[in-house]
Protein backbone atom coordinates (compact mmCIF):
# COMPACT_ATOMS: atom_id res chain seq x y z
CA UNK A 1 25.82 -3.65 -9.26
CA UNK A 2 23.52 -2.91 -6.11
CA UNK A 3 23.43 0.36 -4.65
CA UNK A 4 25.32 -0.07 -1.56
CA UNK A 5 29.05 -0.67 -4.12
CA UNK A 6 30.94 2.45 -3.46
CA UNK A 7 32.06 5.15 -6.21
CA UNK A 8 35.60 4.49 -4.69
CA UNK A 9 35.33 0.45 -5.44
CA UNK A 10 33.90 1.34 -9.58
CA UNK A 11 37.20 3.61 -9.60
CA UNK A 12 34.85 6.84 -10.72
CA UNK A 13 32.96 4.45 -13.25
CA UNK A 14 36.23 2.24 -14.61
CA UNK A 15 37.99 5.55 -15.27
CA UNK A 16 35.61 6.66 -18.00
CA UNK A 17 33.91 9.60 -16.44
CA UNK A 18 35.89 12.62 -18.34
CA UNK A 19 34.63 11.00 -21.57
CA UNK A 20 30.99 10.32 -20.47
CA UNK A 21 30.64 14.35 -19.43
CA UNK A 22 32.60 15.39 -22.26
CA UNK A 23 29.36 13.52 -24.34
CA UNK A 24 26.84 14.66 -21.98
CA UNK A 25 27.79 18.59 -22.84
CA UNK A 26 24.86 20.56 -24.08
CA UNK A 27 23.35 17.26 -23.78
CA UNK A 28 24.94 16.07 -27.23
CA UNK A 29 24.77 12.29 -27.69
CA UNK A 30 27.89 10.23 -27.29
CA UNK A 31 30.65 9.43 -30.63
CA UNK A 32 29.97 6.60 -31.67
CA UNK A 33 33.39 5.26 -30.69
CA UNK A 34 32.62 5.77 -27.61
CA UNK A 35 30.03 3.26 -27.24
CA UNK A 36 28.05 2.67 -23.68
CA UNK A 37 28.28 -0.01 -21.68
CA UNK A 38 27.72 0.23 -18.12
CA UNK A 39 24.19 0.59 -16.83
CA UNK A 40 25.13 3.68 -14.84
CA UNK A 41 27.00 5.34 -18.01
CA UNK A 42 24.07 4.80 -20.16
CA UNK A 43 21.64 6.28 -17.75
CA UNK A 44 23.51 9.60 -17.58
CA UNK A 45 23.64 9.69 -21.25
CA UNK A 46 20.41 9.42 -21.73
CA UNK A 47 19.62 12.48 -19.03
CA UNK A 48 22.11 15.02 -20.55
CA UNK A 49 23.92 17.67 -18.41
CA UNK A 50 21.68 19.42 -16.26
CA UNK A 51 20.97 22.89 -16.41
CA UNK A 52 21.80 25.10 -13.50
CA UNK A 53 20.52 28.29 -11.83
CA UNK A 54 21.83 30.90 -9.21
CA UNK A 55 20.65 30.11 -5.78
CA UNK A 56 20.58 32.83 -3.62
CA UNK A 57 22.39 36.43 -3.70
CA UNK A 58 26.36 34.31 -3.68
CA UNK A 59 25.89 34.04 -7.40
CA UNK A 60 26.34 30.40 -7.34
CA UNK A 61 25.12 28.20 -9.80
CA UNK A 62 23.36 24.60 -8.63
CA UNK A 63 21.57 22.12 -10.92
CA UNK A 64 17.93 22.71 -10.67
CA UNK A 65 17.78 19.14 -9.66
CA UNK A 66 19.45 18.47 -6.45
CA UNK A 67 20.72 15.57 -4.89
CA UNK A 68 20.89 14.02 -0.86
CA UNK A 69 23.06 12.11 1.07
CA UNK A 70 20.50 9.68 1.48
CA UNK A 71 20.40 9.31 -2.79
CA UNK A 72 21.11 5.34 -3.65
CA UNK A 73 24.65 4.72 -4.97
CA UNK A 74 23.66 4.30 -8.84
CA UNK A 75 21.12 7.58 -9.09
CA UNK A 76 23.95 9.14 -7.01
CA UNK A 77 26.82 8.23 -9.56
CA UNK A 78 24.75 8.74 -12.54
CA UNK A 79 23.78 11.91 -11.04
CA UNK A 80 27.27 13.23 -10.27
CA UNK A 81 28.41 12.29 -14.12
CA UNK A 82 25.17 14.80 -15.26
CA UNK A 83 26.52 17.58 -13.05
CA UNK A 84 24.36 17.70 -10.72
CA UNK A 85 26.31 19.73 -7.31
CA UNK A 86 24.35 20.74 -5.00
CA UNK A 87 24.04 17.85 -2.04
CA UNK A 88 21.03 18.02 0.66
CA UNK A 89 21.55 16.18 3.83
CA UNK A 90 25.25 15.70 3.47
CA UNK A 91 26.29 14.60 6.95
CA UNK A 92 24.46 11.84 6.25
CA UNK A 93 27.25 10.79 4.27
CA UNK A 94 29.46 10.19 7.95
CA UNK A 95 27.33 6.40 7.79
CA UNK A 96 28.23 4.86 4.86
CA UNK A 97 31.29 7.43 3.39
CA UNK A 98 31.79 10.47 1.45
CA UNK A 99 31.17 9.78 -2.72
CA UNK A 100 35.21 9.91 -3.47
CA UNK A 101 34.52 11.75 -6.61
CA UNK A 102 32.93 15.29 -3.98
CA UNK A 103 35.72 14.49 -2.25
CA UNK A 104 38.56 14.58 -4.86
CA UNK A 105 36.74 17.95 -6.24
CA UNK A 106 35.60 19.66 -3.16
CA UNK A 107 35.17 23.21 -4.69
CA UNK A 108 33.08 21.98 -7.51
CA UNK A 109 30.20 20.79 -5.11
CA UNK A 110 27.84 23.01 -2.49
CA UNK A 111 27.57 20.47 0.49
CA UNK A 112 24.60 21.03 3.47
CA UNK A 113 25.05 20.21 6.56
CA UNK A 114 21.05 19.81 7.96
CA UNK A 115 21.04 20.45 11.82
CA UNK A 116 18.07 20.02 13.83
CA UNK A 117 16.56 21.20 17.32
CA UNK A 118 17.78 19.70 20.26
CA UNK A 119 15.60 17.75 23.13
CA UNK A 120 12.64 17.71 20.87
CA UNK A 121 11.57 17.22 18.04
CA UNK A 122 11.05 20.02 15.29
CA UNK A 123 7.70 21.23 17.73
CA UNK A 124 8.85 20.80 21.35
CA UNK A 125 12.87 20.39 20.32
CA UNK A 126 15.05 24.13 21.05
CA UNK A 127 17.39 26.21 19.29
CA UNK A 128 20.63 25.31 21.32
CA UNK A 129 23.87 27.30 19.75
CA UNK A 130 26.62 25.11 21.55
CA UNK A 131 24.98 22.23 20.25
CA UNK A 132 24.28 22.80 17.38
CA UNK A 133 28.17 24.12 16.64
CA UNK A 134 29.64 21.04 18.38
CA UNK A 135 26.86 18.88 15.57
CA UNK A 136 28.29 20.86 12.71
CA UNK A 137 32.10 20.46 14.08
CA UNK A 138 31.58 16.47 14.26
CA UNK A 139 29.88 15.99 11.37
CA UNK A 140 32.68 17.91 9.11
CA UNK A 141 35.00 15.72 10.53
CA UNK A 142 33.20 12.31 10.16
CA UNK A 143 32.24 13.02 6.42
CA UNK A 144 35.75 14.27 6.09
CA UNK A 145 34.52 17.17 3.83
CA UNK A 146 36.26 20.01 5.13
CA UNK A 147 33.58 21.91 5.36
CA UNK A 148 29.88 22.76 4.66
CA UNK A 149 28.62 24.95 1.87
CA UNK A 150 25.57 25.24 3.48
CA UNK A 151 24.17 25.30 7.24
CA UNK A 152 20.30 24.96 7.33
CA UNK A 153 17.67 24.66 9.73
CA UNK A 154 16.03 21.94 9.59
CA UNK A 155 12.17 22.18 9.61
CA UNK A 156 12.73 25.41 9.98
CA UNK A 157 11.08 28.08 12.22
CA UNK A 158 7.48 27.93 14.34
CA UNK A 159 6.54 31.33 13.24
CA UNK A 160 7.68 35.04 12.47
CA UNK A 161 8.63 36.14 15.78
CA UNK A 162 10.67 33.55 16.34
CA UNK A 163 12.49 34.37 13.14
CA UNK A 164 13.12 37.72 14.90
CA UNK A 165 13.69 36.61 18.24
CA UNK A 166 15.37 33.61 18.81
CA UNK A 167 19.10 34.19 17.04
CA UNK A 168 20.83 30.96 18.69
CA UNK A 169 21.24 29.47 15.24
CA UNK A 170 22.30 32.70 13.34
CA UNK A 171 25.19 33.00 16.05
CA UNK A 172 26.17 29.18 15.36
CA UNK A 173 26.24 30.10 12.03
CA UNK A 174 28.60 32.97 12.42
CA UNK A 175 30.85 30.84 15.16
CA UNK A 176 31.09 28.53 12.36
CA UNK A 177 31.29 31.01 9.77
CA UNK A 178 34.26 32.60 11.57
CA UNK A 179 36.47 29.21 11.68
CA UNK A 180 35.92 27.97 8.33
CA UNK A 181 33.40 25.06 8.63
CA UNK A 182 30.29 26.37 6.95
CA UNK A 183 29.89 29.33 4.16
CA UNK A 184 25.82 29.94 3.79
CA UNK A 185 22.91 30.42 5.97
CA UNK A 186 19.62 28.26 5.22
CA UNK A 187 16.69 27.05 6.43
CA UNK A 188 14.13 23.78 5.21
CA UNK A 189 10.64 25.21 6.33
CA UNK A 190 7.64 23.54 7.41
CA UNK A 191 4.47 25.09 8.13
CA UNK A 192 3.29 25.24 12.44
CA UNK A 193 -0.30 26.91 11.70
CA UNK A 194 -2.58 25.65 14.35
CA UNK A 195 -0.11 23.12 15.81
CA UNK A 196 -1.11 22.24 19.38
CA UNK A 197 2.66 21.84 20.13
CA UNK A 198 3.66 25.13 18.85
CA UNK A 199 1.68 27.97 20.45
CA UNK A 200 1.91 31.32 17.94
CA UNK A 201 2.81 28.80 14.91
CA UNK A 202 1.92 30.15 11.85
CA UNK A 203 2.01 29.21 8.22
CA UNK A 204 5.46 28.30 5.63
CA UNK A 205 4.80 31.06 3.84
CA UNK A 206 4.05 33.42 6.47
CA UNK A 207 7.58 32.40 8.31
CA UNK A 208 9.48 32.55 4.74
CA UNK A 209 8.10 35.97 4.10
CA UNK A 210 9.55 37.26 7.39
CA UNK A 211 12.78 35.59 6.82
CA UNK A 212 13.28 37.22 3.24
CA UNK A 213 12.42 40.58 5.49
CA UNK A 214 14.93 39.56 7.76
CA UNK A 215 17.45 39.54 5.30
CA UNK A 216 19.91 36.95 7.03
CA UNK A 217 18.96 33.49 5.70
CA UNK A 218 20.09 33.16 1.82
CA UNK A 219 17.74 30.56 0.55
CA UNK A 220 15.32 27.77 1.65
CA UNK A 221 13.37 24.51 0.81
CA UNK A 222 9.69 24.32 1.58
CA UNK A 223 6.84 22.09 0.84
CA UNK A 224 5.53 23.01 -2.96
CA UNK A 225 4.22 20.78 -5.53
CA UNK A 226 1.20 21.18 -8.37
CA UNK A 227 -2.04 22.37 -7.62
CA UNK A 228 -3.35 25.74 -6.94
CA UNK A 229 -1.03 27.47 -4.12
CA UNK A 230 -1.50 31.19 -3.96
CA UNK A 231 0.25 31.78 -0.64
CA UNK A 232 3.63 30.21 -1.48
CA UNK A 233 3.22 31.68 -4.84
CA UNK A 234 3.03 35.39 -3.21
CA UNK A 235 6.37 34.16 -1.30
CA UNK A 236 8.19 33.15 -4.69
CA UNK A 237 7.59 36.48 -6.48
CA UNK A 238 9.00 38.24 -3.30
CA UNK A 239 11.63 35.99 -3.02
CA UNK A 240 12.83 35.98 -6.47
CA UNK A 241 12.47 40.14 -6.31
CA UNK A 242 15.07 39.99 -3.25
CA UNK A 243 17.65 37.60 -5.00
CA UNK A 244 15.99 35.42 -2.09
CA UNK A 245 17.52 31.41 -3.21
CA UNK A 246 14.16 28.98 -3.31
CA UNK A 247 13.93 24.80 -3.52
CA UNK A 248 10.97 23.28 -3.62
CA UNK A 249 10.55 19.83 -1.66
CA UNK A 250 8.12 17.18 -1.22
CA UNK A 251 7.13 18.00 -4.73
CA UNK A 252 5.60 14.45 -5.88
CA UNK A 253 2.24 14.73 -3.89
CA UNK A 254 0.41 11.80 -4.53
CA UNK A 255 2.70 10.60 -7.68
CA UNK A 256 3.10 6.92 -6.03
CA UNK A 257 -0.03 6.36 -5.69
CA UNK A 258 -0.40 7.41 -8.79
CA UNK A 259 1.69 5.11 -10.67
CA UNK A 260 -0.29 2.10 -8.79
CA UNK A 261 -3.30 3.36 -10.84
CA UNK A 262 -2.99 1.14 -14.02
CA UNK A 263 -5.69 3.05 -15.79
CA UNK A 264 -5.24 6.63 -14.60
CA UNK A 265 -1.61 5.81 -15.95
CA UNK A 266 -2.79 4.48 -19.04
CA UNK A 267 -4.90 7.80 -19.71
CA UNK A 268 -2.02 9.48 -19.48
CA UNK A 269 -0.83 11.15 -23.05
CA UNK A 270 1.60 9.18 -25.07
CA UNK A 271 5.37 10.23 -24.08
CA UNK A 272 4.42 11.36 -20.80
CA UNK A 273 4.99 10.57 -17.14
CA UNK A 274 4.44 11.71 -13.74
CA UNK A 275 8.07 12.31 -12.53
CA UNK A 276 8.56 13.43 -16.26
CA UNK A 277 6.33 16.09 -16.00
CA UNK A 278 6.41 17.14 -12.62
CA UNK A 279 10.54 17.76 -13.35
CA UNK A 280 9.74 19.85 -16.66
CA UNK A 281 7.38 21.94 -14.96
CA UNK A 282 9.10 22.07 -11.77
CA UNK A 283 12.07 23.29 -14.11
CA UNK A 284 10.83 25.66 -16.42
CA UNK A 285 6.44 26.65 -15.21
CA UNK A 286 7.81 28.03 -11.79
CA UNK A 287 9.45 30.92 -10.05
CA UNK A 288 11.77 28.09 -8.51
CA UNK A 289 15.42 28.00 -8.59
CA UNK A 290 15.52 24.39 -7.57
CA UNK A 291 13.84 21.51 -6.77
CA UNK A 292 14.11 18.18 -5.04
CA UNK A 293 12.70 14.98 -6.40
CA UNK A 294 13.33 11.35 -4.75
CA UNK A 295 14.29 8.69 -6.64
CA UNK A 296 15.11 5.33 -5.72
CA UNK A 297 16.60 3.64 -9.09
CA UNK A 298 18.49 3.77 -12.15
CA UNK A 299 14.82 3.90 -14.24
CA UNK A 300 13.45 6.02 -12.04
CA UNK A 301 16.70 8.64 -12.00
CA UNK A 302 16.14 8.72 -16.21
CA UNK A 303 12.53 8.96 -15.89
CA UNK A 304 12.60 12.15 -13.64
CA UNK A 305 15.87 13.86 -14.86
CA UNK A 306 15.49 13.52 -17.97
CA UNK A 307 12.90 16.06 -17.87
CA UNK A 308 15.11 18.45 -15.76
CA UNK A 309 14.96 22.03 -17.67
CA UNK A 310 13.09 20.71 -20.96
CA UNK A 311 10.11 22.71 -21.75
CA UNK A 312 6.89 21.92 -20.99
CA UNK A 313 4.57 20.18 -23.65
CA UNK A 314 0.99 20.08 -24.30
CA UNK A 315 0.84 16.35 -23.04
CA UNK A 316 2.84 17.13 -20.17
CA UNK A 317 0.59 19.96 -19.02
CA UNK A 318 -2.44 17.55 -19.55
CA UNK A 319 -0.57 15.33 -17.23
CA UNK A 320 0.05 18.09 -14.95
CA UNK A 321 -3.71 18.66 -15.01
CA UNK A 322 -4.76 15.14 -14.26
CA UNK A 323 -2.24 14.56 -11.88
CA UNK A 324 -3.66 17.76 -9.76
CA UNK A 325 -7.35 16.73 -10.01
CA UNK A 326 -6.54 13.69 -8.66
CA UNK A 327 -3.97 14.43 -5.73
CA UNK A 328 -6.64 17.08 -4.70
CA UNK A 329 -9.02 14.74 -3.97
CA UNK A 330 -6.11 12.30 -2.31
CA UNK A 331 -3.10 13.65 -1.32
CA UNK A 332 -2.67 16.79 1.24
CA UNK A 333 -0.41 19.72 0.19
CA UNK A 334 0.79 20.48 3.86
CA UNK A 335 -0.33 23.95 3.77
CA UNK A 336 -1.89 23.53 7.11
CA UNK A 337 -4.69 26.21 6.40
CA UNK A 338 -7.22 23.52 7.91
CA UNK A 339 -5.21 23.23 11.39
CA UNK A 340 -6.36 26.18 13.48
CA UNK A 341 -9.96 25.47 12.74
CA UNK A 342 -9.78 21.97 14.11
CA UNK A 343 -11.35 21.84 17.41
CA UNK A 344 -9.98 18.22 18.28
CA UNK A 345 -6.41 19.92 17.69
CA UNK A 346 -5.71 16.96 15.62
CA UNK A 347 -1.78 17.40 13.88
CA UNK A 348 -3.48 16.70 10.03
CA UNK A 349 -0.43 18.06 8.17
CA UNK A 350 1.81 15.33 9.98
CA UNK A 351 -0.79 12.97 9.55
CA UNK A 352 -1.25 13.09 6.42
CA UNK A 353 2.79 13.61 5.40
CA UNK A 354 3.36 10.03 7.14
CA UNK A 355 0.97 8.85 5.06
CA UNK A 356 2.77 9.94 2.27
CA UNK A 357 5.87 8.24 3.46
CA UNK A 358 3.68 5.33 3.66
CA UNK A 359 1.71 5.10 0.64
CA UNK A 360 3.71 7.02 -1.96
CA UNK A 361 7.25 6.41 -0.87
CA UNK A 362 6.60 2.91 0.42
CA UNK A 363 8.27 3.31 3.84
CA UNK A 364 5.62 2.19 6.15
CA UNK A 365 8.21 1.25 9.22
CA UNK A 366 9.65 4.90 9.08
CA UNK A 367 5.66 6.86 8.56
CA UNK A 368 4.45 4.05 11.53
CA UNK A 369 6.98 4.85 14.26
CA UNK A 370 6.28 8.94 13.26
CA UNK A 371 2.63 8.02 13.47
CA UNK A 372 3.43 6.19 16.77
CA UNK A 373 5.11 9.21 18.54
CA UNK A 374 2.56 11.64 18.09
CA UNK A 375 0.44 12.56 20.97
CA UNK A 376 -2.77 12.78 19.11
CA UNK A 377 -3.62 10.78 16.06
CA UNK A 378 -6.07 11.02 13.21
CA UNK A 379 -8.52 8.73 15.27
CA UNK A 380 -8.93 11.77 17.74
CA UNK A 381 -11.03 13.46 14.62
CA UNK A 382 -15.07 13.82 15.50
CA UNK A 383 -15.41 13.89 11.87
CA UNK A 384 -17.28 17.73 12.83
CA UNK A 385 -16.87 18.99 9.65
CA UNK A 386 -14.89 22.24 10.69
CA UNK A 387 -11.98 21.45 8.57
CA UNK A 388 -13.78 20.76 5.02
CA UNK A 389 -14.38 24.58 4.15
CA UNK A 390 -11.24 25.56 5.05
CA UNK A 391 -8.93 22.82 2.57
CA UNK A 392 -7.90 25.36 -0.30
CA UNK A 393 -7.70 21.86 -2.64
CA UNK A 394 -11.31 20.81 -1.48
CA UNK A 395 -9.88 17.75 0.39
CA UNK A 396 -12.13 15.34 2.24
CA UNK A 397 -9.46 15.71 5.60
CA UNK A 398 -11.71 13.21 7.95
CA UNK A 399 -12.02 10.89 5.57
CA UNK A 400 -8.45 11.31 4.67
CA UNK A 401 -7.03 10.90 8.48
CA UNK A 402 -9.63 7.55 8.39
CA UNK A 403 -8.04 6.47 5.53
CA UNK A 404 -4.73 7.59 7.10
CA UNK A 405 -5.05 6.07 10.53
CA UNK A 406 -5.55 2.77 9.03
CA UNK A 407 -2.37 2.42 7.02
CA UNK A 408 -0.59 3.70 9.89
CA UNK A 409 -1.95 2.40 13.19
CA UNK A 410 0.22 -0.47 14.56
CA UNK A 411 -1.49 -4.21 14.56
């Protein structure tokens, strides 16, 4: 089956779903009688029901995994049979259809509607209330959902004032609110500290502190993965002391190329992998409540999930451990500490999360044409040296952007 066949075509999995999660409970294997045939059926048994936490001060409960509207048709299924229910990017479902089983069991699944800035991009783009209400309006419709669970901002706010003073998408959200379309306030926040585009941008965790202040967003997503990260670890304490809802993204720094390293994977303990181990500790080593983790296949949905609220191990930490020495010397956590000290003014946080898209997620069209737009790329770097001191995880950055620029310039 490839991923583009619909739920709605497999009738829910060939009608066999209610026996499937009846075996997955407490993550109990399957009767015997019930033996397990189809590829997608096996995977979920083999993954277990997932675990779930409140997000947020609603009291609702969400698998600590979550899923996307962008998620390939067999993860997605297999997903759905494991319980997972919380759904990022959901209007993305209005291009290829609504999964028939979210549909059929609306209540049982928080949907997010992800709404960005309008004549811009996330830097230059605005805050437009109309617009972003009509967005929300047509996107219900097209995904035929009903409504939204959640309403977030996507990339979230350039700094801490703007939290405070620009309200446009708070009174969406309440226009909204009021007829019935969406039910939670959100944001998915990047970090804006010494962006040349954004004048006054500060930091993620500087921006998610002063929207936990605020007290009118209920949760976000931000940027967190392993490796040393003292500022967003302030913001998670606070967060989880205010009942504040928290999902990490972009979590697998450097974990494709990673797996291209035949004898860094090799050195790996026995019975441990990267997406194993990054889901165990995301799970059950942090102050998350949730976290995000791509995956494009049936083997790599088992290989990741499967760890989803299972304790830690000594191998996995050793994993953990190797896996952090050697993204800090290749892959860029995003904090953008470096970017106000760069006198070129050079955008190194984007620079280097294309080249993630490139080299880790393999999606070198979609990281070229985001290299491509950018008004100042990483061949704009002097190579001064002013950055280097100020990388909390000791990164080369120049020799990363070289590196960078030559994946992602255009022949």
């Amino acid at each position: 089956m490839t991923d583009e066949r619909s739920i709605d075509r497999r009738r829910f999995l060939k009608g066999s779903a209610a026996a499937v999660v009846a075996g997955l409970a407490g993550r109990l294997p399957l009767p015997a009688k019930a033996p397990v045939r189809d590829p997608i059926e096996a995977a979920a048994a083999k993954v277990g029901r997932l675990p779930r936490r409140n997000l947020g001060p609603g009291g609702r409960e969400v698998s600590v995994l979550v899923g996307a509207g962008d998620m390939a048709g067999d993860p997605l299924e297999a997903a759905l049979l494991c319980g997972v229910n919380y759904w990022h990017k959901a209007q993305q479902w209005a291009r290829r259809g609504t999964p028939p089983a979210i549909l059929k069991d609306r209540e049982a699944h928080f949907c997010q509607v992800t709404v960005d800035r309008v004549g811009g991009n996330q830097e230059t783009g605005r805050i437009d209330e109309d617009a972003h209400v009509a967005f929300v309006e047509d996107a219900v419709k097209r995904t035929g959902l009903k409504y939204f669970d959640d309403m977030q901002l996507h990339f979230g706010y350039h700094s801490a004032a703007e939290v405070k003073a620009e309200r446009g998408f708070v009174r969406a959200f309440e226009r909204l609110k009021k007829k019935g379309l969406v039910r939670h306030l959100c944001v998915s926040q990047h970090g804006y500290a010494g962006n040349a585009r954004v004048p006054g941008g500060q930091g993620a965790a500087e921006v998610l502190t002063a929207l936990v202040e605020d007290g009118v967003h209920e949760h976000a997503q931000f940027i967190y993965s392993y490796g040393a990260d003292p500022a967003m670890d302030a913001f998670l304490r606070l967060a989880r002391e205010k009942g504040f809802g928290t999902t990490a993204m972009k979590t697998a720094r450097g974990i494709g190329r990673i797996r291209q390293d035949r004898a860094f994977m090799d050195g790996l303990p026995a019975g441990t992998t990267p997406h194993n181990a990054l889901a165990r500790w995301l799970t059950t080593a942090t102050a998350l409540d949730a976290a995000v983790i791509r995956v494009k296949t049936l083997e790599e949905f088992v290989d990741t999930f499967s760890g989803a609220g299972r304790p830690l191990r000594a191998g996995d930490a050793e994993a953990i451990a190797r896996m952090t020495a050697r993204a800090d010397r290749t892959a860029c956590r995003l904090c953008t500490e470096c970017q106000p000290h760069c006198p070129r003014k050079v955008p190194i946080a984007e620079i280097l999360r294309f080249e993630r898209y490139a080299v880790d997620d393999g999606d070198l069209a979609r990281a070229r044409a985001l290299y491509a737009a950018l008004d100042r790329r990483a061949d704009a770097c002097a190579a001064c040296g002013e950055c280097l001191g100020r990388c909390p995880q000791g990164l080369d950055v120049p020799g990363r952007l070289a590196a960078a620029h030559a994946v992602l310039r255009r022949a």
